[in-house]
PDB file of N, CA and C in Angstrom:
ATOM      1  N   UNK A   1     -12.967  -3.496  17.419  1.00  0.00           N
ATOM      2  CA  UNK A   1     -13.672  -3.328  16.172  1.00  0.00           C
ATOM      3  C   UNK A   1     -12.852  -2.497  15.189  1.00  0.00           C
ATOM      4  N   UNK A   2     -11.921  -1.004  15.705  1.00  0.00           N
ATOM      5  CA  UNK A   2     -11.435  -0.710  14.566  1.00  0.00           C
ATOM      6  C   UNK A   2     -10.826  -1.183  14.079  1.00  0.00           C
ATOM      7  N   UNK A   3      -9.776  -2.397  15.019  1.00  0.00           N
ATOM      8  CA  UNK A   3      -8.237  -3.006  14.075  1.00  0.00           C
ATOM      9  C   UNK A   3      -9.309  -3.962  12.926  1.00  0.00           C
ATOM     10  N   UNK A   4     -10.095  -4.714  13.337  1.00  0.00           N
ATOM     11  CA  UNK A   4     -11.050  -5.621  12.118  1.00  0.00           C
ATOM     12  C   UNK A   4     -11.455  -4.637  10.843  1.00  0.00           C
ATOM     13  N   UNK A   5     -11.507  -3.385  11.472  1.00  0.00           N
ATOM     14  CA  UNK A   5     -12.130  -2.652  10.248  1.00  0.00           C
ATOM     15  C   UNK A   5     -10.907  -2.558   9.569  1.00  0.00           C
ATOM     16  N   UNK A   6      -9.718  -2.085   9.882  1.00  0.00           N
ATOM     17  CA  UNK A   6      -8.269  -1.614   9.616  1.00  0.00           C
ATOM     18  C   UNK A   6      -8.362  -2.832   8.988  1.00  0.00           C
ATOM     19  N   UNK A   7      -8.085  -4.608   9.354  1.00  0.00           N
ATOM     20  CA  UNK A   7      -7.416  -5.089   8.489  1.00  0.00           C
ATOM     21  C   UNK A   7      -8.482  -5.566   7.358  1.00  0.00           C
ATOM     22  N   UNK A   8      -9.973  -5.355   7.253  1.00  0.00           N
ATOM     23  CA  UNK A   8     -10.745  -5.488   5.983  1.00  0.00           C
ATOM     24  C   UNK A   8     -10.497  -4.112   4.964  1.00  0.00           C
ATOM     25  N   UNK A   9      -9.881  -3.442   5.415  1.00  0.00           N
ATOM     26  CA  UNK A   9      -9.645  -2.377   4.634  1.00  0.00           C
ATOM     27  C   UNK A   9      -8.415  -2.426   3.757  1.00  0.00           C
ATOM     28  N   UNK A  10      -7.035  -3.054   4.867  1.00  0.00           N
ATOM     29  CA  UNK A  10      -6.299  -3.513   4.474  1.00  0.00           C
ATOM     30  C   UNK A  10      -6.186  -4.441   3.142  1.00  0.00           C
ATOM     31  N   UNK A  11      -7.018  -5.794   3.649  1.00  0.00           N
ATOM     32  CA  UNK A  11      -6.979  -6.755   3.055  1.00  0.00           C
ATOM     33  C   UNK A  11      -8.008  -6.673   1.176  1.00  0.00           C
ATOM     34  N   UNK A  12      -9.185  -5.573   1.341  1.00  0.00           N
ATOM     35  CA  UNK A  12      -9.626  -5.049  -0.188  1.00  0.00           C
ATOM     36  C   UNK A  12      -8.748  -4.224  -0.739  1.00  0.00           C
ATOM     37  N   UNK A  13      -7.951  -3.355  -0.414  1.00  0.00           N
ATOM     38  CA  UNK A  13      -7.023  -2.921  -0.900  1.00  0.00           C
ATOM     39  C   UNK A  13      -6.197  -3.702  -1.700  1.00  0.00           C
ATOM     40  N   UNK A  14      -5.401  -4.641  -0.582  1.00  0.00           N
ATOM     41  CA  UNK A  14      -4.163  -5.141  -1.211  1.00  0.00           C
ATOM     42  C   UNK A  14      -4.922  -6.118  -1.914  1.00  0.00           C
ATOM     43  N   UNK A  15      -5.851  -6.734  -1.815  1.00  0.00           N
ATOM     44  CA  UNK A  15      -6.480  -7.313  -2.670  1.00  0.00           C
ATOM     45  C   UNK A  15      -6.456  -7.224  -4.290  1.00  0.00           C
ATOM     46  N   UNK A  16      -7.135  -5.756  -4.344  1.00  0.00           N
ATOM     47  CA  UNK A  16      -7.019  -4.852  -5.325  1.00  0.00           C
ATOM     48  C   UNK A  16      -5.307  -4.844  -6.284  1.00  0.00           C
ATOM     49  N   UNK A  17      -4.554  -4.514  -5.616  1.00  0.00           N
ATOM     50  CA  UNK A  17      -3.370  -4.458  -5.409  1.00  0.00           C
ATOM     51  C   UNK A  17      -2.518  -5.291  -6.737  1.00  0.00           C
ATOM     52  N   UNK A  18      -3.007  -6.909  -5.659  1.00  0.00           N
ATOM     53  CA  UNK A  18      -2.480  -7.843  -6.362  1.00  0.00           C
ATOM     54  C   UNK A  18      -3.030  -8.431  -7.552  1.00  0.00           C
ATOM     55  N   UNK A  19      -4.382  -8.287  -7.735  1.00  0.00           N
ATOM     56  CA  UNK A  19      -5.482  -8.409  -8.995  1.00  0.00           C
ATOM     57  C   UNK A  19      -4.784  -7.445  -9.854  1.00  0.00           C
ATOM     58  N   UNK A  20      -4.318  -6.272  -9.767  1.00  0.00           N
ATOM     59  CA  UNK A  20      -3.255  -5.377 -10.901  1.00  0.00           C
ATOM     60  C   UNK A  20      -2.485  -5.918 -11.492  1.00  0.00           C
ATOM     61  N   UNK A  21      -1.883  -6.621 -10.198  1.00  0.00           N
ATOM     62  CA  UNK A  21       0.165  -6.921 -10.671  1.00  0.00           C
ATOM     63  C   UNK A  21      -0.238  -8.152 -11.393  1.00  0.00           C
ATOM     64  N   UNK A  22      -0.681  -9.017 -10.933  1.00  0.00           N
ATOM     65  CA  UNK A  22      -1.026 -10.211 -11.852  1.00  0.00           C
ATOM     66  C   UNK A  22      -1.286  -9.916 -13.274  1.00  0.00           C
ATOM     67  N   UNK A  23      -2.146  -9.262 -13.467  1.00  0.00           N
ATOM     68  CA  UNK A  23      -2.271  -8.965 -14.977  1.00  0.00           C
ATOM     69  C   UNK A  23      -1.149  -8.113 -15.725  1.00  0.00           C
ATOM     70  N   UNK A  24      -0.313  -7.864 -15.215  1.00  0.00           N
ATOM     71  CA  UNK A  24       0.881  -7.004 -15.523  1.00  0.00           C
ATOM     72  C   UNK A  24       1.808  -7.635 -16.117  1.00  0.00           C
ATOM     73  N   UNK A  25       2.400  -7.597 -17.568  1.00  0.00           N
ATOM     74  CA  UNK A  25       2.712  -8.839 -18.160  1.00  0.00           C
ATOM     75  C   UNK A  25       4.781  -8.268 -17.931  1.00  0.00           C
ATOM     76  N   UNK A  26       5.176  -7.628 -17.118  1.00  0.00           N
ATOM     77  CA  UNK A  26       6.129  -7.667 -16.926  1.00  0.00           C
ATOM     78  C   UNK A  26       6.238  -6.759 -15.088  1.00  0.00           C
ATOM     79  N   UNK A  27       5.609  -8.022 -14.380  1.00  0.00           N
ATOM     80  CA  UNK A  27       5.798  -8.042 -13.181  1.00  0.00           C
ATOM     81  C   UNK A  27       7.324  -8.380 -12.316  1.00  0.00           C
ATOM     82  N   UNK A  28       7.738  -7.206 -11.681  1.00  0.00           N
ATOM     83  CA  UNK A  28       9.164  -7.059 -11.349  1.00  0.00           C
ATOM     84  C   UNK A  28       8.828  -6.776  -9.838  1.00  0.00           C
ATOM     85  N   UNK A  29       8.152  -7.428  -9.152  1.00  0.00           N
ATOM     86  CA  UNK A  29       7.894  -7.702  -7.836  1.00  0.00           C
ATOM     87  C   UNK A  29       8.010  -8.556  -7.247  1.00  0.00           C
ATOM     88  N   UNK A  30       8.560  -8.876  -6.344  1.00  0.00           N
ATOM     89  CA  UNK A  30       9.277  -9.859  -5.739  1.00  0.00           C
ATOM     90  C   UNK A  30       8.218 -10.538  -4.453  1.00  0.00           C
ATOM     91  N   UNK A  31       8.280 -11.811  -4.628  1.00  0.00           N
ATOM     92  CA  UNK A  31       7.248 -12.337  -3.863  1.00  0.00           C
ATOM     93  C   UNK A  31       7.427 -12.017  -2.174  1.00  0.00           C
ATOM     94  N   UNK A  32       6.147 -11.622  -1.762  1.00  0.00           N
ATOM     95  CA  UNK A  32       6.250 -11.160  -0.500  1.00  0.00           C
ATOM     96  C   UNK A  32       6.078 -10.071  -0.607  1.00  0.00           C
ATOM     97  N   UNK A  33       5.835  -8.995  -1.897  1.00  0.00           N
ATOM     98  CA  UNK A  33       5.799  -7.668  -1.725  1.00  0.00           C
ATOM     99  C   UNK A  33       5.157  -6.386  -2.586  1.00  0.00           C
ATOM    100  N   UNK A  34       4.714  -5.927  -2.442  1.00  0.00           N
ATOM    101  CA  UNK A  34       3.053  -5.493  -3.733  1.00  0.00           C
ATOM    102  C   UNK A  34       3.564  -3.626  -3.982  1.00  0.00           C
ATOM    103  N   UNK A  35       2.851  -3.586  -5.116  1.00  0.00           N
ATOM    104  CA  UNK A  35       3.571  -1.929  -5.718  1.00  0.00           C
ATOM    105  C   UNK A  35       2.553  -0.887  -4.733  1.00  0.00           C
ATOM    106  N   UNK A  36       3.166   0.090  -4.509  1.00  0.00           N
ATOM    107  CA  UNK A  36       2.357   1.362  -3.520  1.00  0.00           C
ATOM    108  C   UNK A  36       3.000   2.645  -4.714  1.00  0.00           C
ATOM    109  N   UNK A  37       1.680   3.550  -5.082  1.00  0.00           N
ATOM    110  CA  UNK A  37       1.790   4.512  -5.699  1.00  0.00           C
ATOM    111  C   UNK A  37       2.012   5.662  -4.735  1.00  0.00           C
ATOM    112  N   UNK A  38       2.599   6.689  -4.956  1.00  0.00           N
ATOM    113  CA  UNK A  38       2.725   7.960  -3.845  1.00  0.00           C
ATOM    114  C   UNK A  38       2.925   8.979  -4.504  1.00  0.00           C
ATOM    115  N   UNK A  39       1.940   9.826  -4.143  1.00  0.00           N
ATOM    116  CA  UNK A  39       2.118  11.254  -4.130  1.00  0.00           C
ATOM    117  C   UNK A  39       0.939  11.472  -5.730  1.00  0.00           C
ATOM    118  N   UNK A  40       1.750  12.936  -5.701  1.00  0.00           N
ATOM    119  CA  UNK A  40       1.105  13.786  -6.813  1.00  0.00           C
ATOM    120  C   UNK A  40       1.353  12.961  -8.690  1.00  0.00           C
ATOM    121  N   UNK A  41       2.848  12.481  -8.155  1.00  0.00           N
ATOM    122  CA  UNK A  41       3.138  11.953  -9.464  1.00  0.00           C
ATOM    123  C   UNK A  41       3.411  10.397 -10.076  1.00  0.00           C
ATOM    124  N   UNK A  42       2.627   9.419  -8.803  1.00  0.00           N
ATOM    125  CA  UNK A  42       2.573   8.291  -8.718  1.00  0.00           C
ATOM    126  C   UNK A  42       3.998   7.283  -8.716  1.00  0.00           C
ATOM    127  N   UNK A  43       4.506   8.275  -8.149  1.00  0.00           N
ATOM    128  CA  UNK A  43       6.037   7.234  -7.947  1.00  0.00           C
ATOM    129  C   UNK A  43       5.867   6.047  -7.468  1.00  0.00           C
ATOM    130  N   UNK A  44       6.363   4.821  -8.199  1.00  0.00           N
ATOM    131  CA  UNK A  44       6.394   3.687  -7.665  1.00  0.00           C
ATOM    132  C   UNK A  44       7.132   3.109  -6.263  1.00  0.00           C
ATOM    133  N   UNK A  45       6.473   2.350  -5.812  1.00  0.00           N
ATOM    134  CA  UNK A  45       7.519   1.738  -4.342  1.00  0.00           C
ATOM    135  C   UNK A  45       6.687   0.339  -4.263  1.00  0.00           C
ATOM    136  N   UNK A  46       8.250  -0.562  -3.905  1.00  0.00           N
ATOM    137  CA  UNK A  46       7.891  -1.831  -3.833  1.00  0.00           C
ATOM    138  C   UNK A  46       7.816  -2.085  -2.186  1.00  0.00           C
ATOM    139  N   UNK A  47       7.261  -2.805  -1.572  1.00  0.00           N
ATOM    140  CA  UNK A  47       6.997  -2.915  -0.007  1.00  0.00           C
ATOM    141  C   UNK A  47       7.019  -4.414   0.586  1.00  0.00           C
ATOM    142  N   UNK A  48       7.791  -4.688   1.487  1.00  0.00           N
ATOM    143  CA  UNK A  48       7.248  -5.841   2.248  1.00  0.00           C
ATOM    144  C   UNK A  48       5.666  -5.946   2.679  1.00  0.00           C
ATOM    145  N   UNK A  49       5.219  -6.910   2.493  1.00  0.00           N
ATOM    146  CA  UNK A  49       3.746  -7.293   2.298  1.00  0.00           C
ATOM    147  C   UNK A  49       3.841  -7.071   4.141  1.00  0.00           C
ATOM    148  N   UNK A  50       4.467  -7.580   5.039  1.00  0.00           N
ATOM    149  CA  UNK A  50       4.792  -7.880   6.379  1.00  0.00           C
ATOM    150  C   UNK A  50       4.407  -5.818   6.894  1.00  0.00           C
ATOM    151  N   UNK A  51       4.523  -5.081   5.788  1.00  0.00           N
ATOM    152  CA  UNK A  51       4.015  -3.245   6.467  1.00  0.00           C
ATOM    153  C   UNK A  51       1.996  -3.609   6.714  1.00  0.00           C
ATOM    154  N   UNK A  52       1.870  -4.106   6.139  1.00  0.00           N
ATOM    155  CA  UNK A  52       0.130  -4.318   6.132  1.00  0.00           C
ATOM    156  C   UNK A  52      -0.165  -4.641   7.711  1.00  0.00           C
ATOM    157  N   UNK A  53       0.944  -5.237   8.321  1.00  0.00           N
ATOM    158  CA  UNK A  53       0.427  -5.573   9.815  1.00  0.00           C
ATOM    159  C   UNK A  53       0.868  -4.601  10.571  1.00  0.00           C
ATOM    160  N   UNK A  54       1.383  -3.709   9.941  1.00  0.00           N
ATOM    161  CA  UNK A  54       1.792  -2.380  11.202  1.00  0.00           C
ATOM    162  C   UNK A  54       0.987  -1.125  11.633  1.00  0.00           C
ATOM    163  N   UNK A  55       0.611  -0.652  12.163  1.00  0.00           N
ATOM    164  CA  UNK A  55      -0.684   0.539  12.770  1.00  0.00           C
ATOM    165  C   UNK A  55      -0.448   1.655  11.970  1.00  0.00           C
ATOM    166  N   UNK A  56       0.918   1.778  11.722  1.00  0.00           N
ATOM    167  CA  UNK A  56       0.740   3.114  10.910  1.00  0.00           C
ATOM    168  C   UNK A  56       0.846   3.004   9.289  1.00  0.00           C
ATOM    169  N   UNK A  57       0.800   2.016   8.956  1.00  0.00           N
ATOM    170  CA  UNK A  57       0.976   1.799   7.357  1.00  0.00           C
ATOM    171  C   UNK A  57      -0.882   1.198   7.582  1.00  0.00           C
ATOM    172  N   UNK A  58      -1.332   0.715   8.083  1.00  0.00           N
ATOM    173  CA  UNK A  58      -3.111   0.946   7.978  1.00  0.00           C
ATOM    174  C   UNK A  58      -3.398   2.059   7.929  1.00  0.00           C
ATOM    175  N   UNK A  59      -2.789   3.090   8.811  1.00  0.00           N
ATOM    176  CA  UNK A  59      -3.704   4.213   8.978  1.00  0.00           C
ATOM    177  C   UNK A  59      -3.903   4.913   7.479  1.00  0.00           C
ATOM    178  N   UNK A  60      -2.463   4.534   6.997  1.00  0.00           N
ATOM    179  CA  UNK A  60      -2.251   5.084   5.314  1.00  0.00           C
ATOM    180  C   UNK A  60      -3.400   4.426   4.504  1.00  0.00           C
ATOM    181  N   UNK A  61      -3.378   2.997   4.418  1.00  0.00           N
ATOM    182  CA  UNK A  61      -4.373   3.083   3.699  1.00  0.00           C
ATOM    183  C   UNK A  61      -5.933   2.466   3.873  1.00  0.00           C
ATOM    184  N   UNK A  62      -6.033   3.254   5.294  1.00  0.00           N
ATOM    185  CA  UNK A  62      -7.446   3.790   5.265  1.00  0.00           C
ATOM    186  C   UNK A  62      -7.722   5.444   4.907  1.00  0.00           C
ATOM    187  N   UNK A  63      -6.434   6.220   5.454  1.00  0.00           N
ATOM    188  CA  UNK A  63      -6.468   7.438   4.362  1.00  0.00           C
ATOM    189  C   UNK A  63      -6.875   7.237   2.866  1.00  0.00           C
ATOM    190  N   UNK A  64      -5.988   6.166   2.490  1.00  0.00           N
ATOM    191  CA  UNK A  64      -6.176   6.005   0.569  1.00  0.00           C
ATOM    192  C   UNK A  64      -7.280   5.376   0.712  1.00  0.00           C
ATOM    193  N   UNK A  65      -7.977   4.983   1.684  1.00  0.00           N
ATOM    194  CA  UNK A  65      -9.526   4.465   1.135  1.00  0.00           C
ATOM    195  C   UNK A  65     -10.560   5.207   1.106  1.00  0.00           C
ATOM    196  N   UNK A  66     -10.410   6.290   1.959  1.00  0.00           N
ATOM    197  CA  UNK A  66     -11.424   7.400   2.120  1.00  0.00           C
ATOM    198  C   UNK A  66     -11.057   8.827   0.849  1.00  0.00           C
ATOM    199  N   UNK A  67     -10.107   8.919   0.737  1.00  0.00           N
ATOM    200  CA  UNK A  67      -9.651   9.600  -0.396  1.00  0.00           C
ATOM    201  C   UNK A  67      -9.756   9.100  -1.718  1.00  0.00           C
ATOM    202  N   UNK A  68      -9.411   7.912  -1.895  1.00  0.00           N
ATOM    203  CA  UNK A  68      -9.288   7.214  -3.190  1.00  0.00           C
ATOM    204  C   UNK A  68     -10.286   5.961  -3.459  1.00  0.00           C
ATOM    205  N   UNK A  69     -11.103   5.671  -2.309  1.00  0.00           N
ATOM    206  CA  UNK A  69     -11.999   4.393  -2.871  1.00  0.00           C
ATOM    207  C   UNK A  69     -11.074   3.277  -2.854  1.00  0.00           C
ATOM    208  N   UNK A  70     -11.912   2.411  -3.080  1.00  0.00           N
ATOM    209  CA  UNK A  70     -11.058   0.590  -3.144  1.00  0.00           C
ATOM    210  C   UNK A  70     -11.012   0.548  -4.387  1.00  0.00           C
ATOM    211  N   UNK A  71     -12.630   1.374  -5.434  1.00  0.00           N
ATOM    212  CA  UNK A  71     -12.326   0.575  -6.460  1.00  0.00           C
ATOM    213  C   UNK A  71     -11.969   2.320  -7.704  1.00  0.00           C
ATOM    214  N   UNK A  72     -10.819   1.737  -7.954  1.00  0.00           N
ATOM    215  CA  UNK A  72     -10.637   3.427  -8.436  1.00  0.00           C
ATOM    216  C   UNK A  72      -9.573   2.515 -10.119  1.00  0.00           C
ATOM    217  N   UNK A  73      -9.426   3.325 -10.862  1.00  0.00           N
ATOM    218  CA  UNK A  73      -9.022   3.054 -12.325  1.00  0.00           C
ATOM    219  C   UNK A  73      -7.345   3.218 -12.052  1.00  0.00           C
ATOM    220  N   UNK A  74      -6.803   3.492 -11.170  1.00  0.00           N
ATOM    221  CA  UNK A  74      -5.071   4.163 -10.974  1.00  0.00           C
ATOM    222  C   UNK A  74      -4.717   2.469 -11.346  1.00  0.00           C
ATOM    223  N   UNK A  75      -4.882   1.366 -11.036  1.00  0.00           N
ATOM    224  CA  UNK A  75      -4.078   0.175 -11.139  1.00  0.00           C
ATOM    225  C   UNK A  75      -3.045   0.044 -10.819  1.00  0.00           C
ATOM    226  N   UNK A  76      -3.626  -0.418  -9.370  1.00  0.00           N
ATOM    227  CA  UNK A  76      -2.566  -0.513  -8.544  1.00  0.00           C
ATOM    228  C   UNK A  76      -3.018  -0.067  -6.875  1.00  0.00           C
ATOM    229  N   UNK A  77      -2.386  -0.081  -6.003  1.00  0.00           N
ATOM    230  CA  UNK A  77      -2.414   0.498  -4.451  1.00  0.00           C
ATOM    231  C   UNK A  77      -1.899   2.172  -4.595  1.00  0.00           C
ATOM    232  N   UNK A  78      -3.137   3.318  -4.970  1.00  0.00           N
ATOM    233  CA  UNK A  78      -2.241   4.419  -4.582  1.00  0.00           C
ATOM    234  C   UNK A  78      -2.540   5.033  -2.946  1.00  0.00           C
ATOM    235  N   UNK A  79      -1.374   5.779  -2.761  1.00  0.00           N
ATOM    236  CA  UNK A  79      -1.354   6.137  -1.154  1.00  0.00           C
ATOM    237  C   UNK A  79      -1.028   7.465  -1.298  1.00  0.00           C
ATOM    238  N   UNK A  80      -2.709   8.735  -0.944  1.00  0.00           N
ATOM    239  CA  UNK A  80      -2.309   9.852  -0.955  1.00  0.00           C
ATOM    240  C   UNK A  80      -1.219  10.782   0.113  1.00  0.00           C
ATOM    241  N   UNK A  81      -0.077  10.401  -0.217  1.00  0.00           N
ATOM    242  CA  UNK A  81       0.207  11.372   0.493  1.00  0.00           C
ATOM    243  C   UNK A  81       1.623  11.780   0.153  1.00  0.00           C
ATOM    244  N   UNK A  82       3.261  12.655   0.805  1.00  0.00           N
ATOM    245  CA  UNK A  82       4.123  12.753   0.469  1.00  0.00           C
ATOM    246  C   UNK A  82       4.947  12.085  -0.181  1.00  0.00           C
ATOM    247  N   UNK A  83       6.109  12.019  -0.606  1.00  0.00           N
ATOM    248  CA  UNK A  83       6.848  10.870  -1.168  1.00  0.00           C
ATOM    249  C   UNK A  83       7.823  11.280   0.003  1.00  0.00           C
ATOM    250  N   UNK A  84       7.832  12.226   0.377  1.00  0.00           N
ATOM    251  CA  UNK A  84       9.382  11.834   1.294  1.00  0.00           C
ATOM    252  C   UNK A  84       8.539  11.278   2.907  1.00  0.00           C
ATOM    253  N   UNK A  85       7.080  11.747   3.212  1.00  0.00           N
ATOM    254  CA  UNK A  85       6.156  11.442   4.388  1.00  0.00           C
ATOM    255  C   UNK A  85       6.807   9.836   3.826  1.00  0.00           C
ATOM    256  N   UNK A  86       6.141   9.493   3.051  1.00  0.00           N
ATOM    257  CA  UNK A  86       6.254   7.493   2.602  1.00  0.00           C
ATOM    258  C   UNK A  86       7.252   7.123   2.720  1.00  0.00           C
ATOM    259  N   UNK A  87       8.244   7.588   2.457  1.00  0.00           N
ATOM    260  CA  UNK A  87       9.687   7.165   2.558  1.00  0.00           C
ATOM    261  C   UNK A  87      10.512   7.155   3.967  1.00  0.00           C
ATOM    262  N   UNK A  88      10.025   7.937   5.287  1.00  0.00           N
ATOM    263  CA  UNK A  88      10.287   7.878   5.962  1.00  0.00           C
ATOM    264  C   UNK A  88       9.691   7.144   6.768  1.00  0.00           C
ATOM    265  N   UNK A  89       8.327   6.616   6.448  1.00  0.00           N
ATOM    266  CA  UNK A  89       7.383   5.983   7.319  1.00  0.00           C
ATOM    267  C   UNK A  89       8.226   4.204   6.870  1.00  0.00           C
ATOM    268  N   UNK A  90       8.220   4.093   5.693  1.00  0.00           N
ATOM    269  CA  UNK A  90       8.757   2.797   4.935  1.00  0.00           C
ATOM    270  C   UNK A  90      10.136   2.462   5.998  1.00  0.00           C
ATOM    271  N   UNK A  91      11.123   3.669   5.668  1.00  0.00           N
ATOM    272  CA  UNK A  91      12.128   3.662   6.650  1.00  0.00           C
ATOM    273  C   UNK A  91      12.158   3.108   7.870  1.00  0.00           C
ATOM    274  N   UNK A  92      11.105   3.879   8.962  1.00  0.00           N
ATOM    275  CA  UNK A  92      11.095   3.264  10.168  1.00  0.00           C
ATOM    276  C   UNK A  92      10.598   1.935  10.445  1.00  0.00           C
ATOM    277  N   UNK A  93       9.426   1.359   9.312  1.00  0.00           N
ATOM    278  CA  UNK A  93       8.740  -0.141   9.537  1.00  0.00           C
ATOM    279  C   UNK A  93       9.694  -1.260   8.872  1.00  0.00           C
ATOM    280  N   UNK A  94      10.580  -0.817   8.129  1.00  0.00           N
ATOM    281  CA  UNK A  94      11.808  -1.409   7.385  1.00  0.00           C
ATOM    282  C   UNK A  94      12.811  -1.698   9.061  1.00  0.00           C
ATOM    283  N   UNK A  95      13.161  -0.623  10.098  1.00  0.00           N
ATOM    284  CA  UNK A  95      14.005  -0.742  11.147  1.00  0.00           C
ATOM    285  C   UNK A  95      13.367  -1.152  11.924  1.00  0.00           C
ATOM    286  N   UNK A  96      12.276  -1.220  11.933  1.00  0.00           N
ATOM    287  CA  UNK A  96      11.177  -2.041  13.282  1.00  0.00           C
ATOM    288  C   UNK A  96      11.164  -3.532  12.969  1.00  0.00           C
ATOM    289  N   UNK A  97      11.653  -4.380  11.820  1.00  0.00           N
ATOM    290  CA  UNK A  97      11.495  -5.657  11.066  1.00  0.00           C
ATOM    291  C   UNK A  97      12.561  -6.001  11.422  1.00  0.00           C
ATOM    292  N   UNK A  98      14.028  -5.242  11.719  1.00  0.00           N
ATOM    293  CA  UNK A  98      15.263  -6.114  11.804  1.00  0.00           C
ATOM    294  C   UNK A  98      15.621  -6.537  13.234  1.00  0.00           C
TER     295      UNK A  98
END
């Protein structure tokens, strides 16, 4: 039951996500891969869509769902937490893919 909850959580999110970028009239995202906001100062990061199936990039954003709601005004996927925490997590699911 939790991974079902994990990937409906997943899946309104990125949902969310991609309902942004679409309306974004100078979308620089590359198919296969959706914008993630981080941190205090909303730094952008582009992501393989393929992190949504990994345990610890859910756990993130069921953090950003309990912190931030599904339906929140930021536009876009934000993910409360470090920028260098994100960057290292990105890192390892980036070396777990090759």
């Amino acid at each position: 039951m939790g991974i079902r909850l994990l990937g409906v959580i997943s899946a309104r999110l990125f949902q969310r996500s991609l309902s942004w970028n679409r309306s974004s009239p100078t979308s620089d995202v590359p198919k296969g891969h959706f914008p993630v906001y981080v941190g205090e100062e909303n730094k952008r990061f582009v992501v393989p869509v393929s992190f949504l199936e990994h345990p610890s990039f859910q756990s993130l954003l069921q953090l950003a769902e309990e912190e931030l709601g599904v339906d929140h005004q930021a536009g876009g996927l934000r993910v409360p937490c470090r920028e260098d925490a994100f960057v290292a997590l990105t890192k390892r699911l980036s070396s777990c893919r090759s």
